[in-house]
N, C-alpha and C. Protein backbone atom coordinates (compact mmCIF):
# COMPACT_ATOMS: atom_id res chain seq x y z
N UNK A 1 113.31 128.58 305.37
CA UNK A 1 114.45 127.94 304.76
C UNK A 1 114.19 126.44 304.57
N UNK A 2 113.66 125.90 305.51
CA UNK A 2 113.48 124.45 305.51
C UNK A 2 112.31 124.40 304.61
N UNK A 3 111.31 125.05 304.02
CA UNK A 3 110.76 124.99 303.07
C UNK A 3 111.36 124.51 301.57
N UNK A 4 112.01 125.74 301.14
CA UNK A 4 112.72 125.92 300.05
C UNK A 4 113.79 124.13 299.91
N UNK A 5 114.00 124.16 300.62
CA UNK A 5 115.29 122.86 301.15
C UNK A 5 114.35 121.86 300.55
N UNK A 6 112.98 121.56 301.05
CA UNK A 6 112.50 120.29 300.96
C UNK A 6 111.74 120.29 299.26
N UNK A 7 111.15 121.44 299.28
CA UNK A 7 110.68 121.72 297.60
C UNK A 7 111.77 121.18 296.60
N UNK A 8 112.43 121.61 296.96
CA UNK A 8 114.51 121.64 296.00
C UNK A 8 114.10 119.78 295.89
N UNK A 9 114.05 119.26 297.31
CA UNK A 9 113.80 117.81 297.37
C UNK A 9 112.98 117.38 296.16
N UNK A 10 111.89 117.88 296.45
CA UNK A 10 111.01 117.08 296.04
C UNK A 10 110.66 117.16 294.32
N UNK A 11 111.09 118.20 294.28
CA UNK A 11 111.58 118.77 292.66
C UNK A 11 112.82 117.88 292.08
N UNK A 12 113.54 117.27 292.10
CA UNK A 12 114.50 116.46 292.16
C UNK A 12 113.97 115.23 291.81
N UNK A 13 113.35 114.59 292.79
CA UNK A 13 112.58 113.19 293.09
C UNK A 13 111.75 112.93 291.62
N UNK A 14 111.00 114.45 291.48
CA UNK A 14 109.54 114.45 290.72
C UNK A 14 110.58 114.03 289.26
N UNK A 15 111.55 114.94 288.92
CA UNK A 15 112.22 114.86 287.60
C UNK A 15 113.40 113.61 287.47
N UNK A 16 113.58 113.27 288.81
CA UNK A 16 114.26 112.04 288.57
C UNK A 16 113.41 110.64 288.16
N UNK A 17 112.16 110.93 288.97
CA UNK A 17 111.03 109.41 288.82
C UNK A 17 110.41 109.78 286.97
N UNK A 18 110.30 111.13 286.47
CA UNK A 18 109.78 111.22 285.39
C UNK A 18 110.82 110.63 284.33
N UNK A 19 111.93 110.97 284.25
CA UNK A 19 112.44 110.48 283.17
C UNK A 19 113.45 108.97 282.94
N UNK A 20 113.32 108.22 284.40
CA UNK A 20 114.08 107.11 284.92
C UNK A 20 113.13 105.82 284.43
N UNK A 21 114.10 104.66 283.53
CA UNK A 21 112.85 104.02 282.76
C UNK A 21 113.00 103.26 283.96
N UNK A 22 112.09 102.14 283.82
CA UNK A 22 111.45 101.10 285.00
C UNK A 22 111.55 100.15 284.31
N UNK A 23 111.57 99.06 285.23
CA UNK A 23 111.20 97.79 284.76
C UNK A 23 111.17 96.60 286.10
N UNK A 24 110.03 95.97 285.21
CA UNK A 24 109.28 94.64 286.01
C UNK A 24 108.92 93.80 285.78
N UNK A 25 109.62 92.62 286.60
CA UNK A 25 109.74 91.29 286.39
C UNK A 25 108.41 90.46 287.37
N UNK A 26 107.38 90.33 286.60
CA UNK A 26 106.67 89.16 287.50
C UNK A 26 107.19 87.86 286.82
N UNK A 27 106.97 87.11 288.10
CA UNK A 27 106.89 85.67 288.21
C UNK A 27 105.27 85.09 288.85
N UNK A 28 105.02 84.20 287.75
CA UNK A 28 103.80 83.96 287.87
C UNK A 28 103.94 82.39 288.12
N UNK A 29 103.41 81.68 288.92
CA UNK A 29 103.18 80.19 289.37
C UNK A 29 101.84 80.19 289.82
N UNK A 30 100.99 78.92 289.11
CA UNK A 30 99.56 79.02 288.88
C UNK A 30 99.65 76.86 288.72
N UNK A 31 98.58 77.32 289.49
CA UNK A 31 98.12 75.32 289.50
C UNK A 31 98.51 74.53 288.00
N UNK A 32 98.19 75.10 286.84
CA UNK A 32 98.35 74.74 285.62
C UNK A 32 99.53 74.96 285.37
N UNK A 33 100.10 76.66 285.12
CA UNK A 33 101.24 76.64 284.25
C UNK A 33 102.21 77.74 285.37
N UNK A 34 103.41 78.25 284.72
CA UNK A 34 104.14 79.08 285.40
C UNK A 34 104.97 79.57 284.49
N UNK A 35 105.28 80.73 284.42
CA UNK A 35 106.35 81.97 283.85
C UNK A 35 106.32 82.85 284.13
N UNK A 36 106.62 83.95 283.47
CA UNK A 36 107.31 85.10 283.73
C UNK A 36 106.95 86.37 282.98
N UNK A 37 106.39 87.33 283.31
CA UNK A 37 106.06 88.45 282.41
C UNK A 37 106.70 90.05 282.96
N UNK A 38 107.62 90.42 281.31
CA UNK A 38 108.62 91.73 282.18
C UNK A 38 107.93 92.64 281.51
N UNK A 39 108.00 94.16 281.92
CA UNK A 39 107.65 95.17 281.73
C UNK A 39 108.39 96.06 281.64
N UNK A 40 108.71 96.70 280.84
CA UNK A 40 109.68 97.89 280.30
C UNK A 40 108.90 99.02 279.97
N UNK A 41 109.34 100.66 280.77
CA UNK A 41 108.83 101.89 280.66
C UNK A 41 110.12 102.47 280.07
N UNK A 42 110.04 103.53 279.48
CA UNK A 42 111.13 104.25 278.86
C UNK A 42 110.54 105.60 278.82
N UNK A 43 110.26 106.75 279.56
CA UNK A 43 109.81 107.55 279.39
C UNK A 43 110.39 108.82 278.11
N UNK A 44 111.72 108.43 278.19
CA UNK A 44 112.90 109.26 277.75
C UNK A 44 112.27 108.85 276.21
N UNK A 45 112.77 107.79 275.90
CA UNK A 45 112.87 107.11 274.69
C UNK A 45 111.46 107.08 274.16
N UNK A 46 110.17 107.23 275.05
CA UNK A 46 109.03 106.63 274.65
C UNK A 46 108.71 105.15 273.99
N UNK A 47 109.49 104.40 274.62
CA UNK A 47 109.23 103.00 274.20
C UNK A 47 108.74 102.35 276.18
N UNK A 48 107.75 101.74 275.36
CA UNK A 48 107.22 100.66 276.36
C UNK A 48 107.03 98.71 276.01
N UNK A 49 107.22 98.44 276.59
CA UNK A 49 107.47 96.53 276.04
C UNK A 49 106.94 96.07 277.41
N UNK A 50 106.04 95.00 276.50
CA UNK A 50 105.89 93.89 277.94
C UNK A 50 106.07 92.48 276.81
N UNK A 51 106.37 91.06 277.72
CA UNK A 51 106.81 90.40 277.18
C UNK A 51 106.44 89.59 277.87
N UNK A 52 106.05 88.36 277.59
CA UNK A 52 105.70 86.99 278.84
C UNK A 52 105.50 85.70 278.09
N UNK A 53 106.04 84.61 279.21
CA UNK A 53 105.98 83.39 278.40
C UNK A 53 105.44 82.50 279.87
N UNK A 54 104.74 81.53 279.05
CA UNK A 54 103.91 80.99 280.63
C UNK A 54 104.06 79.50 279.82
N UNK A 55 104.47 78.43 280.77
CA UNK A 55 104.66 76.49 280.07
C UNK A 55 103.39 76.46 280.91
N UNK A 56 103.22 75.30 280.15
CA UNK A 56 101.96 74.40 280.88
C UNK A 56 102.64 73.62 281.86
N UNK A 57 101.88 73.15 282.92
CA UNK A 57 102.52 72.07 283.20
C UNK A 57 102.64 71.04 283.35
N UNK A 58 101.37 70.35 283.11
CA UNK A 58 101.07 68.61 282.58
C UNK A 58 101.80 68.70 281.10
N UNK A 59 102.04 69.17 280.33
CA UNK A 59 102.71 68.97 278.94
C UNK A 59 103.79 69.68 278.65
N UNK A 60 104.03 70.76 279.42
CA UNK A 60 105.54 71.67 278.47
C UNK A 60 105.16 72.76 277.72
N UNK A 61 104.02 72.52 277.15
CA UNK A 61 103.44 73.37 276.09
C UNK A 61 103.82 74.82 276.77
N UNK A 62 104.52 75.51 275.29
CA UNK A 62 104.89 77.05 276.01
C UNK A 62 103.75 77.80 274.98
N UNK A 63 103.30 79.01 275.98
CA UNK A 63 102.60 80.25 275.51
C UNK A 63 103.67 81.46 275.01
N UNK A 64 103.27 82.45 274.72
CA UNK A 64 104.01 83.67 274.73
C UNK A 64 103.51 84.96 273.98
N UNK A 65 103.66 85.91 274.56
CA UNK A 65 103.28 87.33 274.22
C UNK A 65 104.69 88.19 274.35
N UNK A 66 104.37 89.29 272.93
CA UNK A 66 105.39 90.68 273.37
C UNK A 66 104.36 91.33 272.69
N UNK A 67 104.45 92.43 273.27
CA UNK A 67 103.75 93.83 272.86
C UNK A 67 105.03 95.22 272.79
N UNK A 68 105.02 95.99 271.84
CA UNK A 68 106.18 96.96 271.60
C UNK A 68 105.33 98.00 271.32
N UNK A 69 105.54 99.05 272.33
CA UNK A 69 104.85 100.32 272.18
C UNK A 69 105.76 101.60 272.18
N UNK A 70 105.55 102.37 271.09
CA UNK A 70 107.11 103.08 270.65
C UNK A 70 105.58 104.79 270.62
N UNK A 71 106.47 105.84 271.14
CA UNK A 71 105.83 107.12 271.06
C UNK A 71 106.72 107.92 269.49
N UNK A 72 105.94 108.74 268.70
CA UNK A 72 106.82 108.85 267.88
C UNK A 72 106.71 110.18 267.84
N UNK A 73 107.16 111.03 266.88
CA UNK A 73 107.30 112.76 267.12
C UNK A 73 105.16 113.68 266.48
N UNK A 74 104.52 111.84 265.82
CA UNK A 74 103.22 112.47 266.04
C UNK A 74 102.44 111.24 265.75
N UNK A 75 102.58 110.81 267.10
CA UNK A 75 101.90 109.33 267.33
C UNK A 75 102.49 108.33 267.79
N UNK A 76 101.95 107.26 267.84
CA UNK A 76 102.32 106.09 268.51
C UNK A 76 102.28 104.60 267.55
N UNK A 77 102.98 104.01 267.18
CA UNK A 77 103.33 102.65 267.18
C UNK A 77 103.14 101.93 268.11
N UNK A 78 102.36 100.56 267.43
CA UNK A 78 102.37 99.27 268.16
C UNK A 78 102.57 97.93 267.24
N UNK A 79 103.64 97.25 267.74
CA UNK A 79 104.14 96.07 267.61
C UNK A 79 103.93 94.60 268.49
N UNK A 80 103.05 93.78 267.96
CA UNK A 80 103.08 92.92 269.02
C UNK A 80 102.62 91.73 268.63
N UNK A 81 102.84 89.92 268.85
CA UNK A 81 102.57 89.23 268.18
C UNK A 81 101.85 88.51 269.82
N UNK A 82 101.36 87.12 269.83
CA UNK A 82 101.28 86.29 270.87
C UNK A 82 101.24 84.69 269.91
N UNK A 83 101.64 83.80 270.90
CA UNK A 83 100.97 82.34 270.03
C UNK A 83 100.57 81.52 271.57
N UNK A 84 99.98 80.72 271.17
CA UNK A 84 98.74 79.89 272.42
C UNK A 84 99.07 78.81 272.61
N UNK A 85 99.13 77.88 273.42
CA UNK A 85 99.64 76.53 274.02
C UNK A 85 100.05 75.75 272.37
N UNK A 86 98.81 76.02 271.57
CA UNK A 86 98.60 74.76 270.31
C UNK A 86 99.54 75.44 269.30
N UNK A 87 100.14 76.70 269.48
CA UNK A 87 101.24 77.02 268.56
C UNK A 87 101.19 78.23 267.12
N UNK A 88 99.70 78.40 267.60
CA UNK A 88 99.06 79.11 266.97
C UNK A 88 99.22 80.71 267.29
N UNK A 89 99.99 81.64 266.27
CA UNK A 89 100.25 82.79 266.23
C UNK A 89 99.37 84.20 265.80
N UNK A 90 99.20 85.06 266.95
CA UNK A 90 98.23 86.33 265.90
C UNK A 90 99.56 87.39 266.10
N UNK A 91 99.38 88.24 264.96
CA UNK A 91 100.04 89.93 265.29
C UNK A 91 99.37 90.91 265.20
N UNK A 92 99.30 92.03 265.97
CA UNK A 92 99.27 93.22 265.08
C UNK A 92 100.42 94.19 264.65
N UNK A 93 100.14 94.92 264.63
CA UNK A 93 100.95 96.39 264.07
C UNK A 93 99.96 97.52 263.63
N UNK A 94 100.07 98.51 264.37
CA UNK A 94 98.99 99.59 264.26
C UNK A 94 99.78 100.73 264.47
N UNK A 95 99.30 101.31 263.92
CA UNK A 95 100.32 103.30 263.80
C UNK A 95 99.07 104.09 263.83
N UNK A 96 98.91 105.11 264.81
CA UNK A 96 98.27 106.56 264.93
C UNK A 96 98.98 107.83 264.98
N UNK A 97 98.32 108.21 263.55
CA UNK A 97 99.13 109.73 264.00
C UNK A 97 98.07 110.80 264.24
N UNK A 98 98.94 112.20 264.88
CA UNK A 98 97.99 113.63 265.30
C UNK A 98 98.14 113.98 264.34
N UNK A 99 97.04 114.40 263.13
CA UNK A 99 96.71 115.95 262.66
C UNK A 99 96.44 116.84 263.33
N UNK A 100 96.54 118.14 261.93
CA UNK A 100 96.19 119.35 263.11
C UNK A 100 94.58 119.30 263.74
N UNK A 101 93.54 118.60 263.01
CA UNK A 101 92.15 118.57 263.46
C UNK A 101 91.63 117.23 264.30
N UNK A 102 92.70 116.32 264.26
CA UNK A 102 92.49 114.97 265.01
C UNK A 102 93.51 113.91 264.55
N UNK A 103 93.03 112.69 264.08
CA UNK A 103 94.14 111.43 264.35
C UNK A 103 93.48 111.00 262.93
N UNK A 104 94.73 109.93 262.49
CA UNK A 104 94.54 108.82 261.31
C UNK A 104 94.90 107.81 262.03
N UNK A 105 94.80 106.84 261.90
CA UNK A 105 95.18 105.70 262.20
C UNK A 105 94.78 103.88 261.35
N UNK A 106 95.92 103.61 260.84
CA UNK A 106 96.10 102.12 260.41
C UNK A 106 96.31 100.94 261.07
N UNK A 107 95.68 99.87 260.89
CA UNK A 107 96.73 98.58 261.25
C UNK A 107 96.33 97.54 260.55
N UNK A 108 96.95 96.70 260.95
CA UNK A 108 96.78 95.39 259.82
C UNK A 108 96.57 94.05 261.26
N UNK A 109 96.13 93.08 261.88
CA UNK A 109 96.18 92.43 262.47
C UNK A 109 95.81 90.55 262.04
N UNK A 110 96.82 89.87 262.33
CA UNK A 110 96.57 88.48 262.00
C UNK A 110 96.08 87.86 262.75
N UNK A 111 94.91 86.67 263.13
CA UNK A 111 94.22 85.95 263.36
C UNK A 111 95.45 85.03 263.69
N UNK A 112 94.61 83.94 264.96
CA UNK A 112 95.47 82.73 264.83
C UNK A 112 94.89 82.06 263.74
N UNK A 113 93.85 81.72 263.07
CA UNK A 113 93.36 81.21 261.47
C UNK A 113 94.32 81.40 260.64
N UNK A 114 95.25 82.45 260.83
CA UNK A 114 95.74 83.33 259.42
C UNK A 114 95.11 84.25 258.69
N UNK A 115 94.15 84.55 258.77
CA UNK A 115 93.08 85.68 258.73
C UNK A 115 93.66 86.89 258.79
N UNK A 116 93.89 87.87 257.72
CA UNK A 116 94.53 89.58 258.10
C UNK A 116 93.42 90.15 258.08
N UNK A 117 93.09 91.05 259.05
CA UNK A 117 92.42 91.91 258.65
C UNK A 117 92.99 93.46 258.91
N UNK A 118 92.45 94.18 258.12
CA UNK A 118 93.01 95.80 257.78
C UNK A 118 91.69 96.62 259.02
N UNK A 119 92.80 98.18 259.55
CA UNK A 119 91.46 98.84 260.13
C UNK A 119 92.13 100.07 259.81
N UNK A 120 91.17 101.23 259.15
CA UNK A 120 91.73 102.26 259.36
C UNK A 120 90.93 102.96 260.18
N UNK A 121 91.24 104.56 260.52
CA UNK A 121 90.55 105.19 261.15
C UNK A 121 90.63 106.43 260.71
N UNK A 122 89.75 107.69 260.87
CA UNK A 122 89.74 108.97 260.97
C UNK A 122 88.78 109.67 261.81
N UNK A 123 89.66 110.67 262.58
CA UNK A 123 88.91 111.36 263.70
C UNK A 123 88.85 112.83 263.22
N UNK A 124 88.19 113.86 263.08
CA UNK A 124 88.31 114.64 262.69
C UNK A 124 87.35 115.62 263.61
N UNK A 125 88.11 116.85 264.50
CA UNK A 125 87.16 118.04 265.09
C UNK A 125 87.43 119.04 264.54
N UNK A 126 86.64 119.65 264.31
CA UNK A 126 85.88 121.26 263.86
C UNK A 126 85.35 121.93 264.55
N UNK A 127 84.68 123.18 264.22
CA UNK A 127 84.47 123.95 264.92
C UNK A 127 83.27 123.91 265.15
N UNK A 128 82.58 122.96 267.10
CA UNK A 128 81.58 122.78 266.98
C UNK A 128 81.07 121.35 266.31
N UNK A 129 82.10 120.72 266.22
CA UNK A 129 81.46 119.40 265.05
C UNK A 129 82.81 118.23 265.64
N UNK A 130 82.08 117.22 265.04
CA UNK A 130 83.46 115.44 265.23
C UNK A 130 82.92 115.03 264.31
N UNK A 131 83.87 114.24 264.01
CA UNK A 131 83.57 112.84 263.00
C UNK A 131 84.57 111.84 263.52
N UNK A 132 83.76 110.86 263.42
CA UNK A 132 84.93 110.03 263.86
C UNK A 132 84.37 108.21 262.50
N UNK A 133 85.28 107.72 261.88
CA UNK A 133 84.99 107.08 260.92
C UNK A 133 86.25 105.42 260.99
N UNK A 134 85.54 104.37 261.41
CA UNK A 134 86.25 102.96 261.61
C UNK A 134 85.86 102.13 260.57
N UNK A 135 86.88 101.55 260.20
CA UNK A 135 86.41 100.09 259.05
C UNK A 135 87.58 99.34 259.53
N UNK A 136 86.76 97.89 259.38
CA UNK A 136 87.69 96.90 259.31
C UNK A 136 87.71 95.96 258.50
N UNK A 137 88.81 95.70 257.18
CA UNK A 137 88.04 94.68 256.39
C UNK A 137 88.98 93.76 256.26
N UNK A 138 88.50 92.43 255.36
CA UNK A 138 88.87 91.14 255.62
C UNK A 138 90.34 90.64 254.30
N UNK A 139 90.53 89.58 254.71
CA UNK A 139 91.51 89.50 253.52
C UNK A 139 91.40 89.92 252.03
N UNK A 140 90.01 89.51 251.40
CA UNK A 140 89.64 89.91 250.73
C UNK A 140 89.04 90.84 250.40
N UNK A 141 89.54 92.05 250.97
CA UNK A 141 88.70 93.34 250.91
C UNK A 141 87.18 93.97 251.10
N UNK A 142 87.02 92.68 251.59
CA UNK A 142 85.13 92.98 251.92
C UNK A 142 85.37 93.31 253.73
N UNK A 143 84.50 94.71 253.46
CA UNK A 143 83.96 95.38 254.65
C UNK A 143 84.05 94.16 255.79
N UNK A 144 83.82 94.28 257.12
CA UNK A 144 83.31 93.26 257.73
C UNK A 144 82.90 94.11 259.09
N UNK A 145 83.56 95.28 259.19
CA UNK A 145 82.84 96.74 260.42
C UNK A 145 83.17 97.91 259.96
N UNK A 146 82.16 98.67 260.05
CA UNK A 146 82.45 99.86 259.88
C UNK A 146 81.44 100.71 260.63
N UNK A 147 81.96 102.15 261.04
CA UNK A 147 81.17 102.83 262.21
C UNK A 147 81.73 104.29 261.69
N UNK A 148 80.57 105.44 261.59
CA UNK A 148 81.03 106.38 261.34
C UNK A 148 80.02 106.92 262.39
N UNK A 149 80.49 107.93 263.66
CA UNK A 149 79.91 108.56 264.35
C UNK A 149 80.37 110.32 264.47
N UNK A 150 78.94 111.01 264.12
CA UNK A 150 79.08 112.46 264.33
C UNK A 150 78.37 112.79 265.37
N UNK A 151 79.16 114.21 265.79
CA UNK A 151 78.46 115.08 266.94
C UNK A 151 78.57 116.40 266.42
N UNK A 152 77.74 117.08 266.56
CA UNK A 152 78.07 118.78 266.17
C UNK A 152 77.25 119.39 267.07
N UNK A 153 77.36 120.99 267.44
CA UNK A 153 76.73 121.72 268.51
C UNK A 153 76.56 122.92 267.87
N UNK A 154 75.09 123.36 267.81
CA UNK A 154 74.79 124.92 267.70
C UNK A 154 74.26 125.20 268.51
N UNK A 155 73.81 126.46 268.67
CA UNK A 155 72.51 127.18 269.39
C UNK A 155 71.59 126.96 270.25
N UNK A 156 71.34 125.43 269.06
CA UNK A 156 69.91 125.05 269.10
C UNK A 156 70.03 123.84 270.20
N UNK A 157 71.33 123.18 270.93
CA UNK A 157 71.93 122.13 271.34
C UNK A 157 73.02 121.23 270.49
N UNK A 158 72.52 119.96 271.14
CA UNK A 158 73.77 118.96 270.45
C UNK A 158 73.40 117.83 270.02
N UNK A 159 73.58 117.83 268.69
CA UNK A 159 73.16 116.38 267.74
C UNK A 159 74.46 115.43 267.79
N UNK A 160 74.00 114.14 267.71
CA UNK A 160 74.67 112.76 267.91
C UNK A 160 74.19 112.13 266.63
N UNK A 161 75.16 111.20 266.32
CA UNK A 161 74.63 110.14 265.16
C UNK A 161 75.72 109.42 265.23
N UNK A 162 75.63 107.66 264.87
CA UNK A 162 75.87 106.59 265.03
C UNK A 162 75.34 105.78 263.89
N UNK A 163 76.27 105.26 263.14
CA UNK A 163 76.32 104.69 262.12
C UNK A 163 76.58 103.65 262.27
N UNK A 164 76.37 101.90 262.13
CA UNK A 164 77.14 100.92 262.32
C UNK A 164 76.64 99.98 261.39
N UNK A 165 77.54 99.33 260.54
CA UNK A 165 77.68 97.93 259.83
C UNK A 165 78.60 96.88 259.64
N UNK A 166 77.93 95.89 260.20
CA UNK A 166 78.62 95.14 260.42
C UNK A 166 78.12 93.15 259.92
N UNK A 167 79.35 92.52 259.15
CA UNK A 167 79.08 91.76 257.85
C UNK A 167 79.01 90.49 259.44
N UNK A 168 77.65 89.55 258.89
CA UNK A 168 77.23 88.64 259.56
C UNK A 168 78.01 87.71 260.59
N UNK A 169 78.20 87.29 261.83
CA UNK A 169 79.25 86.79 262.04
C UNK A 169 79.96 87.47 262.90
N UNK A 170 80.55 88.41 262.29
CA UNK A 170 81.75 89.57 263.14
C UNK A 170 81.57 90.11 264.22
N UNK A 171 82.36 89.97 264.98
CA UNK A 171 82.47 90.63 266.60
C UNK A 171 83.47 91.67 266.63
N UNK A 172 83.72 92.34 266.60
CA UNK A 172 84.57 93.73 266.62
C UNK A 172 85.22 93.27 267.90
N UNK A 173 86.40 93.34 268.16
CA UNK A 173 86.94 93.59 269.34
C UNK A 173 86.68 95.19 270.32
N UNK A 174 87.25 94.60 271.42
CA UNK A 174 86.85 96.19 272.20
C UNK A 174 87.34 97.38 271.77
N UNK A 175 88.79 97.07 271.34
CA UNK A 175 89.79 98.12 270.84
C UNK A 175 88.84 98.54 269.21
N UNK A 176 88.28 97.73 268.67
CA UNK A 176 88.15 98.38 267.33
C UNK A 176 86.58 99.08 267.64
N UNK A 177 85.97 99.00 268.79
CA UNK A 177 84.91 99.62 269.06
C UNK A 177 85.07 101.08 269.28
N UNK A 178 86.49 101.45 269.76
CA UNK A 178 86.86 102.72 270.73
C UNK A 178 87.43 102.29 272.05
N UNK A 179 86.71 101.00 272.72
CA UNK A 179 86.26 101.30 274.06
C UNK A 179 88.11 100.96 274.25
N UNK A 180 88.66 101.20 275.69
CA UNK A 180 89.60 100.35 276.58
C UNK A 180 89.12 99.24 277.33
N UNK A 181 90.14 98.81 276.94
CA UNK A 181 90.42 97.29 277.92
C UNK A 181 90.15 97.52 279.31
N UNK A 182 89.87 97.00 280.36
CA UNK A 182 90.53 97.92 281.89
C UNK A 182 90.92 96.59 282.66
């Protein structure tokens, strides 16, 4: 009996912590500057937000970031701008959606320069096979990365291929490589 009793518990707990949004307030104080960065979960809603603003403190000078991460019925949205002590603003905005064989994905992201650049994506699995295909290009429509990588598997084993070009200059960020942040 006291089994059943505590399961009942803990079944409760599990579906109350899953769908209960959260949120968190750091306070940050640092030799230089000090603010505040909140964090919003929404499991229900599928929206996630973090938000932070940090002053200097020999000058006043304020920083600030929001990031808006919204789940949608096939994919995910992201919304998010930052600007830097000198006032200088980047954004992105990026949308991925699921097909039935893999993902598309767009975004457009601004430079603090003012610089847009465009990225799309396509991931595509088959049977036995990937593709996976990145570009990122510049205001003026010239290429500046692009990466198309296949894998396929027969019989015989498993072939790899790795494609990459990339226009003089350009550093791909981590995110437009694949990799995560950690």
């Amino acid at each position: 009996m006291q089994s059943r009793f505590t399961l009942a518990i803990i079944a409760t707990l599990a579906a109350t912590s899953a769908t209960a949004q959260t949120s968190n307030i750091t306070t940050i104080d640092r030799p230089g500057y000090s603010g505040t960065r909140t964090t919003i979960i929404d499991p229900v809603t599928g929206i996630a937000s973090r938000d932070g603003m940090v002053t200097r403190k020999a000058d006043g000078a304020v920083a600030s970031r929001e990031l808006d991460r919204t789940r949608t019925d096939s994919g995910v949205a992201i919304q998010g701008s930052s600007t830097n002590f000198a006032g200088e603003t980047r954004n992105v905005d990026y949308n991925r959606t699921r097909t039935d064989t893999g993902s598309t994905a767009t975004g457009s992201f601004t430079r603090r320069n003012g610089d847009t650049l465009t990225y799309q994506s396509n991931r595509t699995r088959g049977d036995g096979s990937f593709v996976a295909q990145q570009e990122v290009t510049g205001a003026n429509g010239q290429s500046l990365y692009a990466r198309t990588a296949t894998a396929s598997r027969s019989d015989t084993g498993v072939g790899r291929s790795v494609n990459v070009t990339r226009a003089p200059g350009f550093q791909p960020r981590a995110s437009v490589r694949g990799a995560r942040r950690r």
